[in-house]
Protein backbone atom coordinates (compact mmCIF):
# COMPACT_ATOMS: atom_id res chain seq x y z
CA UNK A 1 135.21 112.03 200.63
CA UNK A 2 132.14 113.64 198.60
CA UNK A 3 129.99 113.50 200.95
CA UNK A 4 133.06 115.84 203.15
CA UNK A 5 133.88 117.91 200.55
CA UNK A 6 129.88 118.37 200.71
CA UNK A 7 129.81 119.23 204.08
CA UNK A 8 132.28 121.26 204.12
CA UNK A 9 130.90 123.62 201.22
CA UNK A 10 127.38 123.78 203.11
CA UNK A 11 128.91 124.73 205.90
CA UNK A 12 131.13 127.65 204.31
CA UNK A 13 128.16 128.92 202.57
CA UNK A 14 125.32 128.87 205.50
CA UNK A 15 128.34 130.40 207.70
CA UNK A 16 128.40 133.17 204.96
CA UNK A 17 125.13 134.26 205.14
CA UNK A 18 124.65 134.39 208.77
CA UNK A 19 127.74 136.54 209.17
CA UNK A 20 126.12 138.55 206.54
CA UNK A 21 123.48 139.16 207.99
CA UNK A 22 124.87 139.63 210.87
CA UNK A 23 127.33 142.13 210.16
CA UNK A 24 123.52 143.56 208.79
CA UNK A 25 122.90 144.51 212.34
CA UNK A 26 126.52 146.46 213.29
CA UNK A 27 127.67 150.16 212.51
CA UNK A 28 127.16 153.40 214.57
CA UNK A 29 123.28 152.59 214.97
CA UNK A 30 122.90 149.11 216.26
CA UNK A 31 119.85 147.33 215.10
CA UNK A 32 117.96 144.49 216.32
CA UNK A 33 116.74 141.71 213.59
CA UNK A 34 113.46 143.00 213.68
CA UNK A 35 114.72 146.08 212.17
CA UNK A 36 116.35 144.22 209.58
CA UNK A 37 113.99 142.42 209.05
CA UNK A 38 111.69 145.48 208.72
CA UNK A 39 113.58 146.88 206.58
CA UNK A 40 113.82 144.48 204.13
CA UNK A 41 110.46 143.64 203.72
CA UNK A 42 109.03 147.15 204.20
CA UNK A 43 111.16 148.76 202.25
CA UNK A 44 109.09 152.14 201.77
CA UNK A 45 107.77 152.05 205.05
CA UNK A 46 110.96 151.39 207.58
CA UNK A 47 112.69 153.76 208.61
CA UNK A 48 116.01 151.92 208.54
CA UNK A 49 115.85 151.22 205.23
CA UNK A 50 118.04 153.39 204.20
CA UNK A 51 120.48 152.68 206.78
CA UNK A 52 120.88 148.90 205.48
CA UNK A 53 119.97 149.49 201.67
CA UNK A 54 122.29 152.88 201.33
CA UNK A 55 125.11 151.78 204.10
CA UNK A 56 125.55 148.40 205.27
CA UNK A 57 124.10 145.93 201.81
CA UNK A 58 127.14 148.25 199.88
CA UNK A 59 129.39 147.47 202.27
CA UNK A 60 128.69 143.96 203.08
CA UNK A 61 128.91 143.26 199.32
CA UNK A 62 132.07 145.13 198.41
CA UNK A 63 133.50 142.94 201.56
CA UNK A 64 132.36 139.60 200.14
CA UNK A 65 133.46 140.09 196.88
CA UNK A 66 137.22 141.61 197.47
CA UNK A 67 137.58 138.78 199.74
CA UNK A 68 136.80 136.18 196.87
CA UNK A 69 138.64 137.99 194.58
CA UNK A 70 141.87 138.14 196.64
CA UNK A 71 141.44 134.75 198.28
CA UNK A 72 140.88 133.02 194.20
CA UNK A 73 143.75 135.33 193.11
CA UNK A 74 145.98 133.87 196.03
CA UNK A 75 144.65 130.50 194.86
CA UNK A 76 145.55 130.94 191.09
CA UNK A 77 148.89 133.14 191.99
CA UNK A 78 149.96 129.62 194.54
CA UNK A 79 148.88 127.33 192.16
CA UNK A 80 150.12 128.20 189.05
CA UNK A 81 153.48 129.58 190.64
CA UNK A 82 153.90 126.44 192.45
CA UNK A 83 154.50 128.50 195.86
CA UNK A 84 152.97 127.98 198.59
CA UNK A 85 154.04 131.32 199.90
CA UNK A 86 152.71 133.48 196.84
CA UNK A 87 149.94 135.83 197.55
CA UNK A 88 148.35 138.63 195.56
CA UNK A 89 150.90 140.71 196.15
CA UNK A 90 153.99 138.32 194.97
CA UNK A 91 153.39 139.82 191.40
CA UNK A 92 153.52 143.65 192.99
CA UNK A 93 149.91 144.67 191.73
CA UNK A 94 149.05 145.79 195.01
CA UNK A 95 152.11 147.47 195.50
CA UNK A 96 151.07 149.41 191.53
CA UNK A 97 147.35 149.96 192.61
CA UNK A 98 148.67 151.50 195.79
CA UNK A 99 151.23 153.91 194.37
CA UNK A 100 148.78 154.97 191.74
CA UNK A 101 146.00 155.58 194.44
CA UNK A 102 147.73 157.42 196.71
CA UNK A 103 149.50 159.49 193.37
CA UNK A 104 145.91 160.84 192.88
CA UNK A 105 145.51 161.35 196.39
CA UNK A 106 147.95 163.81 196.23
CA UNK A 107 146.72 165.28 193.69
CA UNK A 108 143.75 166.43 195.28
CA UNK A 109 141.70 163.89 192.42
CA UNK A 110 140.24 162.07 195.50
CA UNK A 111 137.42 161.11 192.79
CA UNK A 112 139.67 159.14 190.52
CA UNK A 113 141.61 156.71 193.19
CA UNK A 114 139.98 153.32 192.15
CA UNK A 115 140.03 154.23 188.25
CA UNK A 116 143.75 155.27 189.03
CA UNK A 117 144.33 151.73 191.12
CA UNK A 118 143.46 149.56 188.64
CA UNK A 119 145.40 151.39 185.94
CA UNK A 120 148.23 150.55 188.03
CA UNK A 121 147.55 147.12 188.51
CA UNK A 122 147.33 146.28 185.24
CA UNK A 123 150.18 148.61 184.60
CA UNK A 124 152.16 146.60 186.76
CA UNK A 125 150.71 143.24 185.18
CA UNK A 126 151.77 144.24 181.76
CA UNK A 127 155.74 145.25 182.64
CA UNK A 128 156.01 141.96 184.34
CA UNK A 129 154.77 140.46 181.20
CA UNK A 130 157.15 141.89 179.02
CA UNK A 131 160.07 141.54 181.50
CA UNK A 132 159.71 138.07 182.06
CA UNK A 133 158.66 136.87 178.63
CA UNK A 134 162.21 136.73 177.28
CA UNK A 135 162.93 134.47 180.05
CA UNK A 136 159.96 132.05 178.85
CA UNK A 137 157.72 132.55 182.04
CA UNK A 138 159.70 130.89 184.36
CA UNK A 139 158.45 130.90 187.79
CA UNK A 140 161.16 132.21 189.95
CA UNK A 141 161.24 135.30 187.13
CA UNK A 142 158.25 135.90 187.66
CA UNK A 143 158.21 135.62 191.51
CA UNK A 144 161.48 137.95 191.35
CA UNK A 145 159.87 140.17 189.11
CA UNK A 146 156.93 140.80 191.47
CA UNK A 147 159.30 141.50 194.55
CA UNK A 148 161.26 144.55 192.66
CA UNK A 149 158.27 145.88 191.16
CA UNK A 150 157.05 145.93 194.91
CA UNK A 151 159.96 147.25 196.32
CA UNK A 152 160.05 149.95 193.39
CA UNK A 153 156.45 151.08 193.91
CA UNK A 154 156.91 150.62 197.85
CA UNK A 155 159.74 153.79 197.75
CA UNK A 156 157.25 155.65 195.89
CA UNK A 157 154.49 155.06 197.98
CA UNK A 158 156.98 156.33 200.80
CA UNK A 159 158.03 159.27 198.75
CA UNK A 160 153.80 160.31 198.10
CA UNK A 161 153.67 160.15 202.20
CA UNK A 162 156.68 162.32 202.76
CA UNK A 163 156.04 164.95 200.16
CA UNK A 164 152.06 165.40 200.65
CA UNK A 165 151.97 165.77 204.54
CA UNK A 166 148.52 167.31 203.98
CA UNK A 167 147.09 164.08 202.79
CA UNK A 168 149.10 161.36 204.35
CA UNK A 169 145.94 160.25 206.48
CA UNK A 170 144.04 159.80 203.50
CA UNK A 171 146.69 157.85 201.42
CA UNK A 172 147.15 155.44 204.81
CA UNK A 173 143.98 154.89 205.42
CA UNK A 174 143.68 153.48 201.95
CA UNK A 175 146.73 151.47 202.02
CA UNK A 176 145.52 149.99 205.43
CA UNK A 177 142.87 148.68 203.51
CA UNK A 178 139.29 149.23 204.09
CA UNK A 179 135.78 149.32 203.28
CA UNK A 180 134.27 152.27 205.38
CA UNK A 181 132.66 154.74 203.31
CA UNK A 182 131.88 152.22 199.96
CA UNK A 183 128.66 152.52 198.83
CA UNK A 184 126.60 151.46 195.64
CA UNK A 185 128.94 153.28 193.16
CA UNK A 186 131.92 150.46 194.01
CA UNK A 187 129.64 147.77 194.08
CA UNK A 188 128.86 148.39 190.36
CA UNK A 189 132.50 148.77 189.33
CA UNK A 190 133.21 145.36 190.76
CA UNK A 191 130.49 143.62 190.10
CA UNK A 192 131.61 142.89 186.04
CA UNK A 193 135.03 141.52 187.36
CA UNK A 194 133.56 138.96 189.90
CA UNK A 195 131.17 138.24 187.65
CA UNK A 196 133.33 137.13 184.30
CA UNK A 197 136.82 136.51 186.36
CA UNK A 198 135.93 133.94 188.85
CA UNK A 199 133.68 132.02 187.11
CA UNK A 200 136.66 131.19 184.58
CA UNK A 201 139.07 130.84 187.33
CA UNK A 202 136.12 127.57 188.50
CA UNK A 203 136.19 126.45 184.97
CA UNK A 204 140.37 126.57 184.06
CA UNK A 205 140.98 125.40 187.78
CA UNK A 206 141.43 121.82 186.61
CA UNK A 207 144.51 123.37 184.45
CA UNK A 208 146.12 124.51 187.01
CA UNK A 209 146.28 121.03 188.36
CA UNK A 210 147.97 120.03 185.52
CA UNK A 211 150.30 123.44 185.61
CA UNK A 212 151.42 122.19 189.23
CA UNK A 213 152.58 118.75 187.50
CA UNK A 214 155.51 120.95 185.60
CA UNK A 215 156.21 122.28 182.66
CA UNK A 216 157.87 118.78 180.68
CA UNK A 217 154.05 117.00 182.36
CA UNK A 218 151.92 119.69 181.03
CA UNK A 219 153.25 119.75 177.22
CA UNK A 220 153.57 116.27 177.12
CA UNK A 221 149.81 116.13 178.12
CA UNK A 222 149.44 118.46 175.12
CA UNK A 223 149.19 121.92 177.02
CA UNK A 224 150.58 125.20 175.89
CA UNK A 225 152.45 125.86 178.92
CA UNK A 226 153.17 130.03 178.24
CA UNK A 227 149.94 130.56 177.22
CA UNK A 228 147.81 128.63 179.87
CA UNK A 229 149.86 129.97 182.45
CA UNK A 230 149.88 134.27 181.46
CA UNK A 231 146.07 133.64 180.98
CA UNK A 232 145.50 132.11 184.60
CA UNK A 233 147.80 134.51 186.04
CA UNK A 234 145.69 137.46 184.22
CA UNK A 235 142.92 136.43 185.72
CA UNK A 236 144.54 136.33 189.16
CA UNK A 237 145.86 139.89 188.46
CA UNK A 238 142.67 141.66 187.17
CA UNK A 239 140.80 140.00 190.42
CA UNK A 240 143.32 141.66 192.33
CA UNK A 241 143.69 145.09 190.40
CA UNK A 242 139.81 145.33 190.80
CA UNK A 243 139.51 144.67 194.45
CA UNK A 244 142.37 146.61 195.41
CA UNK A 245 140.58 149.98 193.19
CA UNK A 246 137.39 149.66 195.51
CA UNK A 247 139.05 148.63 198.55
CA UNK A 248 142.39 149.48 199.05
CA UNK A 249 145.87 146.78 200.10
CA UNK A 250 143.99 144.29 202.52
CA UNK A 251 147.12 141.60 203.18
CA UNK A 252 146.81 137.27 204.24
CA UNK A 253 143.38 136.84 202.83
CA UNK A 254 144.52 136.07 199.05
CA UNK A 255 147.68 134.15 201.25
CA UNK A 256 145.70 132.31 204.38
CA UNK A 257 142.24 131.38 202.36
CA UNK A 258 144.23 128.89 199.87
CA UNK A 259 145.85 127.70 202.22
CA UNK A 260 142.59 127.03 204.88
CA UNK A 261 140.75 126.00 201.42
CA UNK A 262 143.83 122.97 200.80
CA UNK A 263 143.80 121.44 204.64
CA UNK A 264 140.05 120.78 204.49
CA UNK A 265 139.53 119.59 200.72
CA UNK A 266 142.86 118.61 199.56
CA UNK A 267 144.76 120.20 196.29
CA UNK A 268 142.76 119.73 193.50
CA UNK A 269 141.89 123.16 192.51
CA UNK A 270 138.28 122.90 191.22
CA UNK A 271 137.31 122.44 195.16
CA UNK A 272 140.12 124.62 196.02
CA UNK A 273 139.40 127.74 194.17
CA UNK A 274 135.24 127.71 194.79
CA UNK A 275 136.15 127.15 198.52
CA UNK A 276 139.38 129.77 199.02
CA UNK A 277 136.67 132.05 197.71
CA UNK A 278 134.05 131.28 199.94
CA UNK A 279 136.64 131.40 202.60
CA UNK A 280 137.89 134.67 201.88
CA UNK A 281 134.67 136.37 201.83
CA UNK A 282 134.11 134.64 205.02
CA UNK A 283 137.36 136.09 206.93
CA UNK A 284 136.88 139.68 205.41
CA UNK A 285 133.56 140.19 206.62
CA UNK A 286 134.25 138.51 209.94
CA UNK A 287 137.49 140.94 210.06
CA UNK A 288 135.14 144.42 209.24
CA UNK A 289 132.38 143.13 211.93
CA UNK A 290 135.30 142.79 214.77
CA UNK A 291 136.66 146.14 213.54
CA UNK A 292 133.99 147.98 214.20
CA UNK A 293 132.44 146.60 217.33
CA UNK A 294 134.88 144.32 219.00
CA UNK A 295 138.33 145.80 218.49
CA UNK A 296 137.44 149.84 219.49
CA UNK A 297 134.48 151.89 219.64
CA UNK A 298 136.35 153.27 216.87
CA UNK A 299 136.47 151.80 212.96
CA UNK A 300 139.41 149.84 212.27
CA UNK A 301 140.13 149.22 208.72
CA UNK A 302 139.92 145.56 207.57
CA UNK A 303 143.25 145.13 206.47
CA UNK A 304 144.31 145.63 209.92
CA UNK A 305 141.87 142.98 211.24
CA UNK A 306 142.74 140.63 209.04
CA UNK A 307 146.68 140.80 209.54
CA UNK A 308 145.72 140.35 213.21
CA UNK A 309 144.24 137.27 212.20
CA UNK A 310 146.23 136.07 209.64
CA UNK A 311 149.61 136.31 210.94
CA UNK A 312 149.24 134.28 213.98
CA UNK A 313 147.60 131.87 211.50
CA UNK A 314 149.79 131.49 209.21
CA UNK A 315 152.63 131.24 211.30
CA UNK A 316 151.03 128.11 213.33
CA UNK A 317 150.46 126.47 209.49
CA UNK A 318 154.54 127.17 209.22
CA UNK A 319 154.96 125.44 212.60
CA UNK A 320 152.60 122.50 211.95
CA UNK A 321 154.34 121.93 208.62
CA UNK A 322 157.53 122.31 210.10
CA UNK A 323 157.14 119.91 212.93
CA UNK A 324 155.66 117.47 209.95
């Protein structure tokens, strides 16, 4: 079983970084490897170095990490829940981020949407807090919670499109989810968040295990319950409040990756969690190389690639588990 779970890691990782690098070689100039290559190495010399340094190294990195960030959220958000259906959007952050974003977008304060997003995110994270801590954290609060702060921020997403007709391709483009146009800037802002947040995700994954046991399980093995589980499920949240400010709503990967990550290594969630990260920056920068070279000759947004993938997916894991 080691030497599987092994395999199965080496695999997810060597698959990342040839997708990488070849999503290196896509956009509106196609390049050969040699150009790549070139530019890499001859940094001052090439003259498509700034092509992949300024353009497609941003982008491939702002793809990687939202896709870890949603796919551990989903991971955490599943987990700790104990739903198999939760996502990073069961809580309604993305729902938050979203209205936020597009309320600046209508504003004309184009400059401020992922600053704006994650206020919202958090925003969102901190009513559900308060809301459900006089109920003592239960799950289905919680769960409940998320789907009427969605619903709430949903109308007034709809509102922002029907009052600002002059920007309503701007705020949809965002919501569709993408990462066109993300350069060095967005790499920075995320950078801190992937960098603190999922490495503690890796180390408290082992409490989650003990989370999924129950409530009664986990105290008696001398756990506080409340406080283990808002701390997992801020970590979850500020994953997903930060990738959602650089990137916009991207659906199924923070849903499908856990899930992918569980029927090859099992459920203990210090393989799950490393691997549903892995995974998800494996499906988001598969989904932006279709998008822009398969799909159309023109860009489509990576949220839209990855619901194309991800629905039929998920609904054959429904099926399968149905039929089992």
């Amino acid at each position: 079983m080691k030497n599987k779970n092994t395999l199965i890691f080496t695999i997810s990782i060597l698959m990342l970084l040839a997708i990488s690098f070849i999503s290196l070689l896509f956009g509106s100039k196609p390049l050969n490897i040699s150009n790549v290559f070139d530019a890499i190495f001859n940094y001052s010399s090439s003259r498509y170095s700034f092509i992949v340094f300024e353009y497609r190294i941003p982008r491939l990195l702002i793809a990687m990490m939202v896709g870890m960030s949603l796919a551990i959220a989903g991971a955490i958000f599943q987990g700790v829940l104990r739903n198999s259906l939760a996502s990073t959007d069961v809580l309604g952050i993305g729902k938050g981020a979203g209205f936020f974003a597009c309320l600046v977008i209508s504003l004309n304060l184009k400059s401020s949407i992922s600053i704006a997003a994650m206020i919202g995110g958090l925003m969102v994270g901190i009513i559900i807090y308060l809301l459900t801590k006089k109920t003592n954290f239960k799950n289905t609060s919680i769960v409940v919670m998320g789907i009427a702060m969605s619903a709430l921020f949903d109308a007034g997403i709809q509102y922002l499109n029907i009052s600002n007709s002059a920007n309503v391709q701007t705020i949809l483009l965002w919501l569709t989810g993408s990462v066109w146009g993300r350069y060095w800037d967005e790499v920075q802002i995320l950078i801190p968040y992937v960098a603190i947040f999922i490495p503690l995700a890796i180390i408290f994954a082992n409490k989650i295990d003990i989370l999924s046991l129950g409530d009664k399980v986990a105290i008696n093995l001398g756990e506080n319950v409340n406080f283990l589980r808002v701390g997992l499920l801020l970590i979850g949240i500020i994953l997903t409040a930060s990738s959602v400010s650089v990137s916009g709503t991207i659906g199924f990967v923070g849903l499908i990756a856990p899930h992918i990550a569980k029927n090859l290594v099992g459920y203990k969630h210090r393989l799950v969690i490393p691997l549903s990260g892995l995974i998800g920056a494996n499906l988001l920068v598969i989904s932006d190389i279709i998008g822009r070279t398969i799909i159309s000759p023109m860009e489509i947004p990576v949220g839209i690639v990855t619901a194309i993938i991800g629905a039929p997916y998920f609904l054959y894991l429904l099926l399968r588990k149905k039929a089992n």
